[in-house]
PDB file of N, CA and C in Angstrom:
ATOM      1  N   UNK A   1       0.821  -1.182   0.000  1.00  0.00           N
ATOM      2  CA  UNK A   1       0.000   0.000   0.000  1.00  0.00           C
ATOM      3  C   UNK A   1       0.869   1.251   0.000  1.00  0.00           C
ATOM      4  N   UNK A   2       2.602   0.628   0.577  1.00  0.00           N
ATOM      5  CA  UNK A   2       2.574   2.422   0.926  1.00  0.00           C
ATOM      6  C   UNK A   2       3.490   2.627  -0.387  1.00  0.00           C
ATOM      7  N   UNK A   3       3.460   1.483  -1.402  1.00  0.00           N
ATOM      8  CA  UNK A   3       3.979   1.730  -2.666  1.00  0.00           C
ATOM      9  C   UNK A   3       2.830   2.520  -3.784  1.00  0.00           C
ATOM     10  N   UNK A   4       1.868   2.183  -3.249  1.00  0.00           N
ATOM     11  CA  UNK A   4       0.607   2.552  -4.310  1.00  0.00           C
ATOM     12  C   UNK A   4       0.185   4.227  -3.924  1.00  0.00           C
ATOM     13  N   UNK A   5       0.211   4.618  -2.614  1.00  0.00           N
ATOM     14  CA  UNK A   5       0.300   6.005  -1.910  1.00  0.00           C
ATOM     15  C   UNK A   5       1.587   6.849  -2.461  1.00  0.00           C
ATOM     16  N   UNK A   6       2.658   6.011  -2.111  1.00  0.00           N
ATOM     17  CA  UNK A   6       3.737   7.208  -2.421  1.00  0.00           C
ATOM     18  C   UNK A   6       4.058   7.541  -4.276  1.00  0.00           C
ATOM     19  N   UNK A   7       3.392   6.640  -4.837  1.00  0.00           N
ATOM     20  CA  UNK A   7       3.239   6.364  -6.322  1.00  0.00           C
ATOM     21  C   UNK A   7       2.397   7.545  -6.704  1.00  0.00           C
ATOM     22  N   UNK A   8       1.427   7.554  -6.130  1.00  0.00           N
ATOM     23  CA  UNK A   8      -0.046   8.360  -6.713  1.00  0.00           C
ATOM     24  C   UNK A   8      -0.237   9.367  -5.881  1.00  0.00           C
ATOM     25  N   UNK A   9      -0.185   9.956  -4.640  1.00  0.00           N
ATOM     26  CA  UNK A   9      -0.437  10.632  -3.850  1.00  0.00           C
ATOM     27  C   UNK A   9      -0.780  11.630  -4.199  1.00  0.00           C
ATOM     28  N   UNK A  10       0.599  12.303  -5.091  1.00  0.00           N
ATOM     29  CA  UNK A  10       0.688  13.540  -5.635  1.00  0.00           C
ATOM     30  C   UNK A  10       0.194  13.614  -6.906  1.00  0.00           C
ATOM     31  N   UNK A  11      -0.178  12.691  -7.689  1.00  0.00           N
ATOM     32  CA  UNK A  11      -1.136  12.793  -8.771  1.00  0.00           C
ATOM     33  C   UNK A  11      -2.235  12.846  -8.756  1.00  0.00           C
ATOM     34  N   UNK A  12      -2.697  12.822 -10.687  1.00  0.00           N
ATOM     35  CA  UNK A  12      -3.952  13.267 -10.577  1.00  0.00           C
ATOM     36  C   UNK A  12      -5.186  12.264 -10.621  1.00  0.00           C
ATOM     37  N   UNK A  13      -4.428  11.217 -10.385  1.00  0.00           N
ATOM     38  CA  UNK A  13      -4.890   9.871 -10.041  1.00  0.00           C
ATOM     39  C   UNK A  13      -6.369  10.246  -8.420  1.00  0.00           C
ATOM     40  N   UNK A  14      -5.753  11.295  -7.588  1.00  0.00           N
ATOM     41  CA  UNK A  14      -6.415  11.386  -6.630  1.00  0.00           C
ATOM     42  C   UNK A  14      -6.954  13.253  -6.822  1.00  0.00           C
ATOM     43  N   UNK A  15      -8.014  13.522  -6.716  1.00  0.00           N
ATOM     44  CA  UNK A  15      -8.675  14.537  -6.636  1.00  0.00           C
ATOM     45  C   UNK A  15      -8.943  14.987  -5.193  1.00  0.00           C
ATOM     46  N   UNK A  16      -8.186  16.393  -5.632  1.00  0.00           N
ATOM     47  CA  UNK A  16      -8.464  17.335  -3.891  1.00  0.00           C
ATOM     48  C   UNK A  16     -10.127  17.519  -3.756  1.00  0.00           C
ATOM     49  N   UNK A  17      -9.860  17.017  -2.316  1.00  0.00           N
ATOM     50  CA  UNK A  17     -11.435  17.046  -1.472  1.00  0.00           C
ATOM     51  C   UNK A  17     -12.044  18.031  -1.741  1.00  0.00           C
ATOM     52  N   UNK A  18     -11.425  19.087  -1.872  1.00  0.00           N
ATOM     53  CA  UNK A  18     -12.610  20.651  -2.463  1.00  0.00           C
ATOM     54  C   UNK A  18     -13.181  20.447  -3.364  1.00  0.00           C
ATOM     55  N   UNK A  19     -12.648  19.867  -4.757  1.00  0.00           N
ATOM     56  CA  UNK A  19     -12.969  19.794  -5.779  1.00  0.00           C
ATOM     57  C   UNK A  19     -14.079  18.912  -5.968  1.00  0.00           C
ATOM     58  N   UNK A  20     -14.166  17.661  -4.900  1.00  0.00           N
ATOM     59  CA  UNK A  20     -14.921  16.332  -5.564  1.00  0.00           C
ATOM     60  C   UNK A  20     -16.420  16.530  -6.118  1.00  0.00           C
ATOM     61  N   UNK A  21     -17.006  17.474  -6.019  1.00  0.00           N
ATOM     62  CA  UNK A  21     -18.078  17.580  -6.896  1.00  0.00           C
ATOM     63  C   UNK A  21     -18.281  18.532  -7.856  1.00  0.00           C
ATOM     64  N   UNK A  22     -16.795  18.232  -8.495  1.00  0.00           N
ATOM     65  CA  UNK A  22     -16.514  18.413 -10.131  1.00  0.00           C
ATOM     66  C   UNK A  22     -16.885  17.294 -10.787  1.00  0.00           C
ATOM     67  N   UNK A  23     -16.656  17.245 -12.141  1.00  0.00           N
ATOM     68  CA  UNK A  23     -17.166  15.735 -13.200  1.00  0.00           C
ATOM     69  C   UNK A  23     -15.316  15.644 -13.185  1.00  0.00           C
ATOM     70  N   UNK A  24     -15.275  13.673 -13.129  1.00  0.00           N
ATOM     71  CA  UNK A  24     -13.977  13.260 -13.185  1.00  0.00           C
ATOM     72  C   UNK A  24     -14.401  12.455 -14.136  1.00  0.00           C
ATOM     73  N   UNK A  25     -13.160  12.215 -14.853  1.00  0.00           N
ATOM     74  CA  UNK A  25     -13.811  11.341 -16.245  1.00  0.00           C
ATOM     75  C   UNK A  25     -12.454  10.357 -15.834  1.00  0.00           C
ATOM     76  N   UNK A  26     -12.835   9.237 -15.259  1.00  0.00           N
ATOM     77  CA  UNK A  26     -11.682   7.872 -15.410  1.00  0.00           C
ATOM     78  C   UNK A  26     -11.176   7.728 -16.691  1.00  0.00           C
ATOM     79  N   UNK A  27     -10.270   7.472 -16.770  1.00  0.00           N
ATOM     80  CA  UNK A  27      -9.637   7.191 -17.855  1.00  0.00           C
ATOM     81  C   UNK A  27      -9.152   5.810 -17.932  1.00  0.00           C
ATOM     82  N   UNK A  28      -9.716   5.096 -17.182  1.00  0.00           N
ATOM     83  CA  UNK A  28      -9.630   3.153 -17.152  1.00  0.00           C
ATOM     84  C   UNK A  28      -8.105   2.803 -16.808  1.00  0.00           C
ATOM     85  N   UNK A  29      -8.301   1.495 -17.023  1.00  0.00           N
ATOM     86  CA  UNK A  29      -6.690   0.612 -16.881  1.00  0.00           C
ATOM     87  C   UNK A  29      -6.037   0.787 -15.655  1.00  0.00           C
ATOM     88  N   UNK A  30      -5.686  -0.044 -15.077  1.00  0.00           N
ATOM     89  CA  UNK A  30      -4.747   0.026 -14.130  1.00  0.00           C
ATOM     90  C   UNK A  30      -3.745   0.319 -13.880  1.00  0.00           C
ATOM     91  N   UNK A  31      -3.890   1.903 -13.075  1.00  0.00           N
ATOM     92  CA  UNK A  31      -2.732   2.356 -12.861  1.00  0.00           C
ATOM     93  C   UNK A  31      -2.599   3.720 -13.703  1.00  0.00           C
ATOM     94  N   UNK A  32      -4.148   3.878 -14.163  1.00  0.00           N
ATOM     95  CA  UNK A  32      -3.947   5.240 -14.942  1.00  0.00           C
ATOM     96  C   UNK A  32      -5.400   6.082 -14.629  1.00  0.00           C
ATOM     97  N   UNK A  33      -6.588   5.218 -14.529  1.00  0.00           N
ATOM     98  CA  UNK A  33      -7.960   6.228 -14.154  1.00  0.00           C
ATOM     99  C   UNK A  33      -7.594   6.558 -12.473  1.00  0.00           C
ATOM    100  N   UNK A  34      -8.900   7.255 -12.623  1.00  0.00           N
ATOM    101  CA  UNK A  34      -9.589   7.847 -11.136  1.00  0.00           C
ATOM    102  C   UNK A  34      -9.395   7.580  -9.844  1.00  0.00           C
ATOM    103  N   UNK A  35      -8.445   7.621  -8.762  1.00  0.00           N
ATOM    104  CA  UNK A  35      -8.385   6.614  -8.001  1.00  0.00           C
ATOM    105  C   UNK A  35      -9.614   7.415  -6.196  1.00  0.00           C
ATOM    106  N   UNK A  36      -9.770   7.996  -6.342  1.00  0.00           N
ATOM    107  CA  UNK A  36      -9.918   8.844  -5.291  1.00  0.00           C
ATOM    108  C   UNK A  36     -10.023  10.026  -5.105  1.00  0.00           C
ATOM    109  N   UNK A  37     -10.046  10.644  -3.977  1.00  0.00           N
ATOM    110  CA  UNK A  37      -9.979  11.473  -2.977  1.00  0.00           C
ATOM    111  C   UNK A  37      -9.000  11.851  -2.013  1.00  0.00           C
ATOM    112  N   UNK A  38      -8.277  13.366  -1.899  1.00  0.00           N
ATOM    113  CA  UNK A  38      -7.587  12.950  -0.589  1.00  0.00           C
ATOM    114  C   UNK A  38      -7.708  14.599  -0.001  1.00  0.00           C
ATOM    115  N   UNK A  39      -7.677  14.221   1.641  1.00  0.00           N
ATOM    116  CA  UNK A  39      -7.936  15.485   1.856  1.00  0.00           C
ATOM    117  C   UNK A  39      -7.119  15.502   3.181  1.00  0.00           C
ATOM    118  N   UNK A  40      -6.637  16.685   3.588  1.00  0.00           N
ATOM    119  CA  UNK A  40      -5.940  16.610   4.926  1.00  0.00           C
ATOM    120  C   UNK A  40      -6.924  16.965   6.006  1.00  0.00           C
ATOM    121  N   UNK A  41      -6.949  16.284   7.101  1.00  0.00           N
ATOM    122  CA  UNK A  41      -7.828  15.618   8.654  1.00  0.00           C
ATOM    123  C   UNK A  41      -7.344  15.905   9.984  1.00  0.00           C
ATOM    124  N   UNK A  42      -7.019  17.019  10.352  1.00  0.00           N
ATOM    125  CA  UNK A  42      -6.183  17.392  11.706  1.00  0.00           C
ATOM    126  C   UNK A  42      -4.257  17.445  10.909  1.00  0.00           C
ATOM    127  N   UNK A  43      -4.100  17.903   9.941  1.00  0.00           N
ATOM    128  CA  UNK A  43      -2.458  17.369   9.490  1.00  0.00           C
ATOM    129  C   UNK A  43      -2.238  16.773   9.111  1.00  0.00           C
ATOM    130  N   UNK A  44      -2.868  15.392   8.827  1.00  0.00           N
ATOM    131  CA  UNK A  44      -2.888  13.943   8.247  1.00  0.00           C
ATOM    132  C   UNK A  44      -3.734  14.283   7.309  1.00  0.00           C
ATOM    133  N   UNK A  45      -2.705  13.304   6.034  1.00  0.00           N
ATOM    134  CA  UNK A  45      -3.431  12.810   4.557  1.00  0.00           C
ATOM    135  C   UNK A  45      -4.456  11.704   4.764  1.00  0.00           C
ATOM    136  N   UNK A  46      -5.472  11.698   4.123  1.00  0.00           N
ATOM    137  CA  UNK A  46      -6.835  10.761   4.003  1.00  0.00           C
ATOM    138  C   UNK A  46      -7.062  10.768   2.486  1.00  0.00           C
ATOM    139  N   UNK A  47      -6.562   9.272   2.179  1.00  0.00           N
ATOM    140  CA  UNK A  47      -6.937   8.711   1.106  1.00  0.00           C
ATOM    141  C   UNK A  47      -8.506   8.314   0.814  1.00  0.00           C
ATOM    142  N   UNK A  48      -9.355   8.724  -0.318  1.00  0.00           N
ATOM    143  CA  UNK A  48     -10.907   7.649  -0.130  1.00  0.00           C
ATOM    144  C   UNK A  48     -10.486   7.266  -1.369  1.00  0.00           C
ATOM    145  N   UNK A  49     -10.080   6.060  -1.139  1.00  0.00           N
ATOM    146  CA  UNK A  49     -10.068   5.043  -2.279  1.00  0.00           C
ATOM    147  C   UNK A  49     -11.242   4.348  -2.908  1.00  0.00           C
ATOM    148  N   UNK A  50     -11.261   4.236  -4.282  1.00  0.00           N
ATOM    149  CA  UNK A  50     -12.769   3.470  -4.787  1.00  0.00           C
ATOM    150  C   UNK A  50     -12.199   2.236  -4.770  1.00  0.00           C
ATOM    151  N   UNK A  51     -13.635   1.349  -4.448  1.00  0.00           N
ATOM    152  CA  UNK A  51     -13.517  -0.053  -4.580  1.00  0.00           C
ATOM    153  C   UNK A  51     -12.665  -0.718  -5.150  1.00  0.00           C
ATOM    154  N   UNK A  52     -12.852  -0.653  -6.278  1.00  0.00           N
ATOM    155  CA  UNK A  52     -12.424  -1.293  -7.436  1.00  0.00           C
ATOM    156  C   UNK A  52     -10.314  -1.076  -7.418  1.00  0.00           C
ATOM    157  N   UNK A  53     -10.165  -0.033  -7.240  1.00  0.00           N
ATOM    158  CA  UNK A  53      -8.675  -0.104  -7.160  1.00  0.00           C
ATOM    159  C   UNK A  53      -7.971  -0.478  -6.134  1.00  0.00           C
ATOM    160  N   UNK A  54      -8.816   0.012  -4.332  1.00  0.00           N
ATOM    161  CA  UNK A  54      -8.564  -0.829  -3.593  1.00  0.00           C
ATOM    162  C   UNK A  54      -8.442  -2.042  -3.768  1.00  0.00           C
ATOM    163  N   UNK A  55      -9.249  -2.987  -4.079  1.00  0.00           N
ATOM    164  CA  UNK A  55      -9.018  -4.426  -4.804  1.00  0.00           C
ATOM    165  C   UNK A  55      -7.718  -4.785  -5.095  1.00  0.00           C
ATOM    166  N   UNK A  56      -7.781  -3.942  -7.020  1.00  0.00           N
ATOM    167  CA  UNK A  56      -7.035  -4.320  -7.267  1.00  0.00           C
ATOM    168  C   UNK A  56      -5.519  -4.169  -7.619  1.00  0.00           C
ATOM    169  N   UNK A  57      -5.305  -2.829  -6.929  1.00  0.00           N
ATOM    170  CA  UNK A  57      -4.077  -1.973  -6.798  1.00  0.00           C
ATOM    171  C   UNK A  57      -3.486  -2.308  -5.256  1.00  0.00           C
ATOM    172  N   UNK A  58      -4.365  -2.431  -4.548  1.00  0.00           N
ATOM    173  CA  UNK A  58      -3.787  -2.462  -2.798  1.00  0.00           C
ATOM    174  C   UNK A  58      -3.813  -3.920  -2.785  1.00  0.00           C
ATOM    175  N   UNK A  59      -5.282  -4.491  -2.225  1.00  0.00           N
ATOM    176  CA  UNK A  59      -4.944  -5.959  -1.842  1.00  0.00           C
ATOM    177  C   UNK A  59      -4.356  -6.700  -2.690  1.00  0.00           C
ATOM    178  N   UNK A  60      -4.861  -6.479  -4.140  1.00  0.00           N
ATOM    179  CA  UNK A  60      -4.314  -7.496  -5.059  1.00  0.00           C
ATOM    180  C   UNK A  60      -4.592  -9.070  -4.614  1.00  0.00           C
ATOM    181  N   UNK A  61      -3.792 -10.212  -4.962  1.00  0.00           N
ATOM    182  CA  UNK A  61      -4.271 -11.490  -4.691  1.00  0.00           C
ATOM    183  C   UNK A  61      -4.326 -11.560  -2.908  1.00  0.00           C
ATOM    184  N   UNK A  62      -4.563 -10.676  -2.219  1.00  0.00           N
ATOM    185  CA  UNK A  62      -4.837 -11.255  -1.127  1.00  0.00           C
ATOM    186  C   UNK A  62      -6.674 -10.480  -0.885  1.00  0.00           C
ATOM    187  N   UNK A  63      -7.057 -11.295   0.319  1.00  0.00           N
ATOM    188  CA  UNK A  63      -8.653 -11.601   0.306  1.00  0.00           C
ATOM    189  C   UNK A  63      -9.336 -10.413   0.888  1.00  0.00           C
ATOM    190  N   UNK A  64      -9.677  -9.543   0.225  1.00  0.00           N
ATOM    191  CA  UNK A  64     -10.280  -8.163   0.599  1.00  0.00           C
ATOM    192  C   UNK A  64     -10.091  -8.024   2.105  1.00  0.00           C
ATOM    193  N   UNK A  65     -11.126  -8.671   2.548  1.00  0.00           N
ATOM    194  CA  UNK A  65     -11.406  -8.623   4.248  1.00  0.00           C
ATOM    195  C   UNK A  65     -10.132  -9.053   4.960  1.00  0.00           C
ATOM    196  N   UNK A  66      -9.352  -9.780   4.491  1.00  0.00           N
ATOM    197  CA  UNK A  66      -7.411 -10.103   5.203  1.00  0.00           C
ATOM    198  C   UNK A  66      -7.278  -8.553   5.455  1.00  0.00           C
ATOM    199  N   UNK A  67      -7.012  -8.063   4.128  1.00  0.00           N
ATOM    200  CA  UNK A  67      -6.321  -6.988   4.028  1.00  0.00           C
ATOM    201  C   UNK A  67      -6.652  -5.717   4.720  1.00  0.00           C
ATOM    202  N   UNK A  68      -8.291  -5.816   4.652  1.00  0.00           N
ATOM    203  CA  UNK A  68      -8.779  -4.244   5.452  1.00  0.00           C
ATOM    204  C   UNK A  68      -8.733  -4.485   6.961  1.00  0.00           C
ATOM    205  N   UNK A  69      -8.279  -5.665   7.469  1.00  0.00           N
ATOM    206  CA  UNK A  69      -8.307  -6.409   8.879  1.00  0.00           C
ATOM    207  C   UNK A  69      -7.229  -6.065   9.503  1.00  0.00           C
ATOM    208  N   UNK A  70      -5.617  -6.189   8.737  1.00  0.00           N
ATOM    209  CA  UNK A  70      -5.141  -5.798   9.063  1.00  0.00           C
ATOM    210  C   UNK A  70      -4.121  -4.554   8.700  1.00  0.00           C
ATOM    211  N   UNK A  71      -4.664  -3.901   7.801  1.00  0.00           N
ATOM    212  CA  UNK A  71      -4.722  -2.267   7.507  1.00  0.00           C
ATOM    213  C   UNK A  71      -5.283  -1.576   8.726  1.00  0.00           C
ATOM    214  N   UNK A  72      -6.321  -2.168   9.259  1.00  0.00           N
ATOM    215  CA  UNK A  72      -7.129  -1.014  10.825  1.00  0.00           C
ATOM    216  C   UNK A  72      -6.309  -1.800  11.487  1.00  0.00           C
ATOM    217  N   UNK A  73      -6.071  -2.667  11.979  1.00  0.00           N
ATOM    218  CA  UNK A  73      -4.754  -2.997  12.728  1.00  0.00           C
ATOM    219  C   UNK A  73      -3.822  -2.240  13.091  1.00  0.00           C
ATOM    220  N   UNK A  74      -3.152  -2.224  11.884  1.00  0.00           N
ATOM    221  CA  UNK A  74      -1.901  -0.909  11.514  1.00  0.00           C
ATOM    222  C   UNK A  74      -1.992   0.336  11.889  1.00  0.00           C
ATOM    223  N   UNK A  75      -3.426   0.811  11.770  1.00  0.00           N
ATOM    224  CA  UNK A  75      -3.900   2.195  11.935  1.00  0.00           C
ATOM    225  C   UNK A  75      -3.658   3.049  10.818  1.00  0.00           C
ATOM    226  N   UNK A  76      -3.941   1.992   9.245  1.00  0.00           N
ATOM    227  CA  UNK A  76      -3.584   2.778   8.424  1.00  0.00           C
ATOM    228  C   UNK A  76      -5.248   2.546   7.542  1.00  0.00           C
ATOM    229  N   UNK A  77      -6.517   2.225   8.158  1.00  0.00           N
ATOM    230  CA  UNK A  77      -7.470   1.885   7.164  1.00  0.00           C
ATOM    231  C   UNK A  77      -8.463   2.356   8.413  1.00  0.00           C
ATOM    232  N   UNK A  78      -9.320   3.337   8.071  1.00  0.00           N
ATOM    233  CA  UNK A  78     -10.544   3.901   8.960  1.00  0.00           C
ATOM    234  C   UNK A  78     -11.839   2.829   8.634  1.00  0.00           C
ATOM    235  N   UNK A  79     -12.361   2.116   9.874  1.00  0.00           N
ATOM    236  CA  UNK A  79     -13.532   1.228   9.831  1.00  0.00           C
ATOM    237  C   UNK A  79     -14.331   2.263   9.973  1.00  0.00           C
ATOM    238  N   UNK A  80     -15.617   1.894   9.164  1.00  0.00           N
ATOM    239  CA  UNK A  80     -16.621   2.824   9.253  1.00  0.00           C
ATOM    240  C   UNK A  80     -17.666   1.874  10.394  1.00  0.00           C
ATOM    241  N   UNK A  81     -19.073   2.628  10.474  1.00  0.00           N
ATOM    242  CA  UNK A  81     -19.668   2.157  11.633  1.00  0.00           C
ATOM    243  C   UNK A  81     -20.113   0.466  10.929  1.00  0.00           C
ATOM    244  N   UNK A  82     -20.314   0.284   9.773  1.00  0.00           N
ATOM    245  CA  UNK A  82     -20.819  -1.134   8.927  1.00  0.00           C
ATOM    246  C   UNK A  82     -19.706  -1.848   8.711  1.00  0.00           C
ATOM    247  N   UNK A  83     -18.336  -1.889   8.773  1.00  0.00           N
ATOM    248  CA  UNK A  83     -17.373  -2.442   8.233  1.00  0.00           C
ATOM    249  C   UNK A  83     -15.957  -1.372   7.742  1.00  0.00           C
ATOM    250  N   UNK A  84     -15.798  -1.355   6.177  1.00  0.00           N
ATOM    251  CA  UNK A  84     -14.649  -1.089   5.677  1.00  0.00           C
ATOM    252  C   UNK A  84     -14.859   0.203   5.208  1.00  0.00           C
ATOM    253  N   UNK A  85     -16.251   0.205   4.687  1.00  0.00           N
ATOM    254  CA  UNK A  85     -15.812   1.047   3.577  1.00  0.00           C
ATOM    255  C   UNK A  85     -16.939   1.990   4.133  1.00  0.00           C
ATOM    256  N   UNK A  86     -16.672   4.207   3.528  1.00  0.00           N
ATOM    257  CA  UNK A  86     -17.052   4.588   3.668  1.00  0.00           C
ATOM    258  C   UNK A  86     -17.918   5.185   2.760  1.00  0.00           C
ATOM    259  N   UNK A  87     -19.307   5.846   3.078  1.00  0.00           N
ATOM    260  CA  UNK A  87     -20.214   6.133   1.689  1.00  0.00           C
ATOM    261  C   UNK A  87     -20.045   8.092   1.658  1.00  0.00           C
ATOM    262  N   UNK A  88     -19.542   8.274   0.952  1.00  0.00           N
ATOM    263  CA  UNK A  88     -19.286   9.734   1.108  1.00  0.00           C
ATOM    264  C   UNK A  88     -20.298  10.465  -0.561  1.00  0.00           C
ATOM    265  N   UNK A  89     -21.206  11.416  -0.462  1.00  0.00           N
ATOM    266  CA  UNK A  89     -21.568  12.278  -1.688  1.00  0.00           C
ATOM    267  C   UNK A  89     -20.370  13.044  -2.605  1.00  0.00           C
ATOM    268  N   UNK A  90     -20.820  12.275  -4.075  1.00  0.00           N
ATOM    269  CA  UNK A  90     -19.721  12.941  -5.045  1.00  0.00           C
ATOM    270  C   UNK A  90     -20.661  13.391  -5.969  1.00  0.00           C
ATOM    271  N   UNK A  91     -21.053  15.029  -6.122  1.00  0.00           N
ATOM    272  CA  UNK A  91     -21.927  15.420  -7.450  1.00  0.00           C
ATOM    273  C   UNK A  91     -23.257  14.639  -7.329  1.00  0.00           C
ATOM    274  N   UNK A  92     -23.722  14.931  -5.544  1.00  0.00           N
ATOM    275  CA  UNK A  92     -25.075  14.261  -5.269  1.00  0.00           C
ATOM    276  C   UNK A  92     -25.024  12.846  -4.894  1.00  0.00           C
ATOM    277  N   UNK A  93     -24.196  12.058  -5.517  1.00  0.00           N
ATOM    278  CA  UNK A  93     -24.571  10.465  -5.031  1.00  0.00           C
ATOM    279  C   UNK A  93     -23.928   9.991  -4.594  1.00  0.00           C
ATOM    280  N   UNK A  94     -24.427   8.935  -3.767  1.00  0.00           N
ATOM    281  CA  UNK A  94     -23.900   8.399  -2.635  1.00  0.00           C
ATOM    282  C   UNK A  94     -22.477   7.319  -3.317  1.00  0.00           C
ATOM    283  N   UNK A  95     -21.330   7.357  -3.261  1.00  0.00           N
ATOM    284  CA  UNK A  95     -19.981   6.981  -3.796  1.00  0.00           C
ATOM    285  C   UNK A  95     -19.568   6.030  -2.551  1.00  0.00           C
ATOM    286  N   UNK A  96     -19.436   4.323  -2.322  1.00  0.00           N
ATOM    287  CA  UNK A  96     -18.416   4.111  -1.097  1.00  0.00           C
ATOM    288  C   UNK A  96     -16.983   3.954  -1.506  1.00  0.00           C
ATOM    289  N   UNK A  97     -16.234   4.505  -0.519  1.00  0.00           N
ATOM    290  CA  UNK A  97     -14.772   4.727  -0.466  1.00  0.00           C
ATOM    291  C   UNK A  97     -14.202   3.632   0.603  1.00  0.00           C
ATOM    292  N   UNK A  98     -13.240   3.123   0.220  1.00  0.00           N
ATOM    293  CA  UNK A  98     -11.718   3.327   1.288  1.00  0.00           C
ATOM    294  C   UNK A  98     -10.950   4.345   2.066  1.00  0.00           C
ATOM    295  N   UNK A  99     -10.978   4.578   3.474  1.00  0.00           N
ATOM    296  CA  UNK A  99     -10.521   5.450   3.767  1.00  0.00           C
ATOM    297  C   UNK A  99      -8.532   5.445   4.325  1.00  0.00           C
ATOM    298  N   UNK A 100      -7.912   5.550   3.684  1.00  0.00           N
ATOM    299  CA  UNK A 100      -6.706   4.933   3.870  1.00  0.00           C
ATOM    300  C   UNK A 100      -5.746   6.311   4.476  1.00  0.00           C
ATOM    301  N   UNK A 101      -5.276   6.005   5.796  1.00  0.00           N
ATOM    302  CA  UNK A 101      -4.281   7.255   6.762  1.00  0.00           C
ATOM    303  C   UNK A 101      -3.025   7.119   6.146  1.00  0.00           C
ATOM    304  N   UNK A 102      -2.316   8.153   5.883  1.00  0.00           N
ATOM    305  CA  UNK A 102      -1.323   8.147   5.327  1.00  0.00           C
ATOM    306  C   UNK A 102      -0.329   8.027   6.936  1.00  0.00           C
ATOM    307  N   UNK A 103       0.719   7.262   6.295  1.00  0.00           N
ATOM    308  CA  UNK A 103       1.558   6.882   7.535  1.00  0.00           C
ATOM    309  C   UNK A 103       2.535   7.587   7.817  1.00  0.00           C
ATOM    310  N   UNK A 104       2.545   8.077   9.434  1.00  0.00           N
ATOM    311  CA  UNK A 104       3.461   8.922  10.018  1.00  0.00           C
ATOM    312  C   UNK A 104       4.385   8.308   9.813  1.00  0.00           C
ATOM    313  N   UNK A 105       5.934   9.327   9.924  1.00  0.00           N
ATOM    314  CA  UNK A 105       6.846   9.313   9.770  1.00  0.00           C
ATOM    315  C   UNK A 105       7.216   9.942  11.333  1.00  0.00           C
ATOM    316  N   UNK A 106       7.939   9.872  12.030  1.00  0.00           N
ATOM    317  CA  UNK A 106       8.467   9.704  13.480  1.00  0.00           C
ATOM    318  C   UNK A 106      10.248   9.903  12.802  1.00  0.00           C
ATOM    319  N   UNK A 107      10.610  11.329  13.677  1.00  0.00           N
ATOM    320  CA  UNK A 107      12.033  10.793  13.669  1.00  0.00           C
ATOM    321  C   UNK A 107      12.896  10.391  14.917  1.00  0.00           C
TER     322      UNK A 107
END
């Protein structure tokens, strides 16, 4: 994960939280459309990852629920009150996300 964050973070792969109810037009394929949301939360980066790339950019061959199990473990994946994922409004409709904490650095 923290290859897929430090990869995309700063791209336009992820759309600033002000913006999100602009029109985003994915541009497909892995590793090149829409990935998100990110917005800063007290100082801390907050990833909302969509489904679909969570899948298959983060867990990849391991089993969704492994992975978001021990991501909140880590303290790097926000459980919502139902489970994993969060339902946030994008341009009116209801969108669920991944909410993924970007990881402190401590020196």
């Amino acid at each position: 994960m923290d290859d897929f964050i430090g990869q995309y973070a700063d791209s336009v792969r992820f759309t600033e939280w002000s913006i999100k109810d602009t029109a985003i037009i994915p541009t497909g394929g892995k590793g090149k459309g829409h990935a998100g949301y990110k917005r800063q939360n007290g100082g801390i980066d907050e990833f909302y990852i969509l489904p679909i790339v969570f899948k298959e950019e983060i867990a990849q061959s391991f089993p969704i629920q492994t992975t978001c199990r021990v991501l909140t473990e880590k303290g790097r994946l926000k459980p919502s009150k139902n489970g994993y994922q969060h339902q946030i409004k994008v341009n009116k409709k209801p969108i669920r996300h991944y909410v993924v904490i970007e990881k402190l650095e401590f020196d």
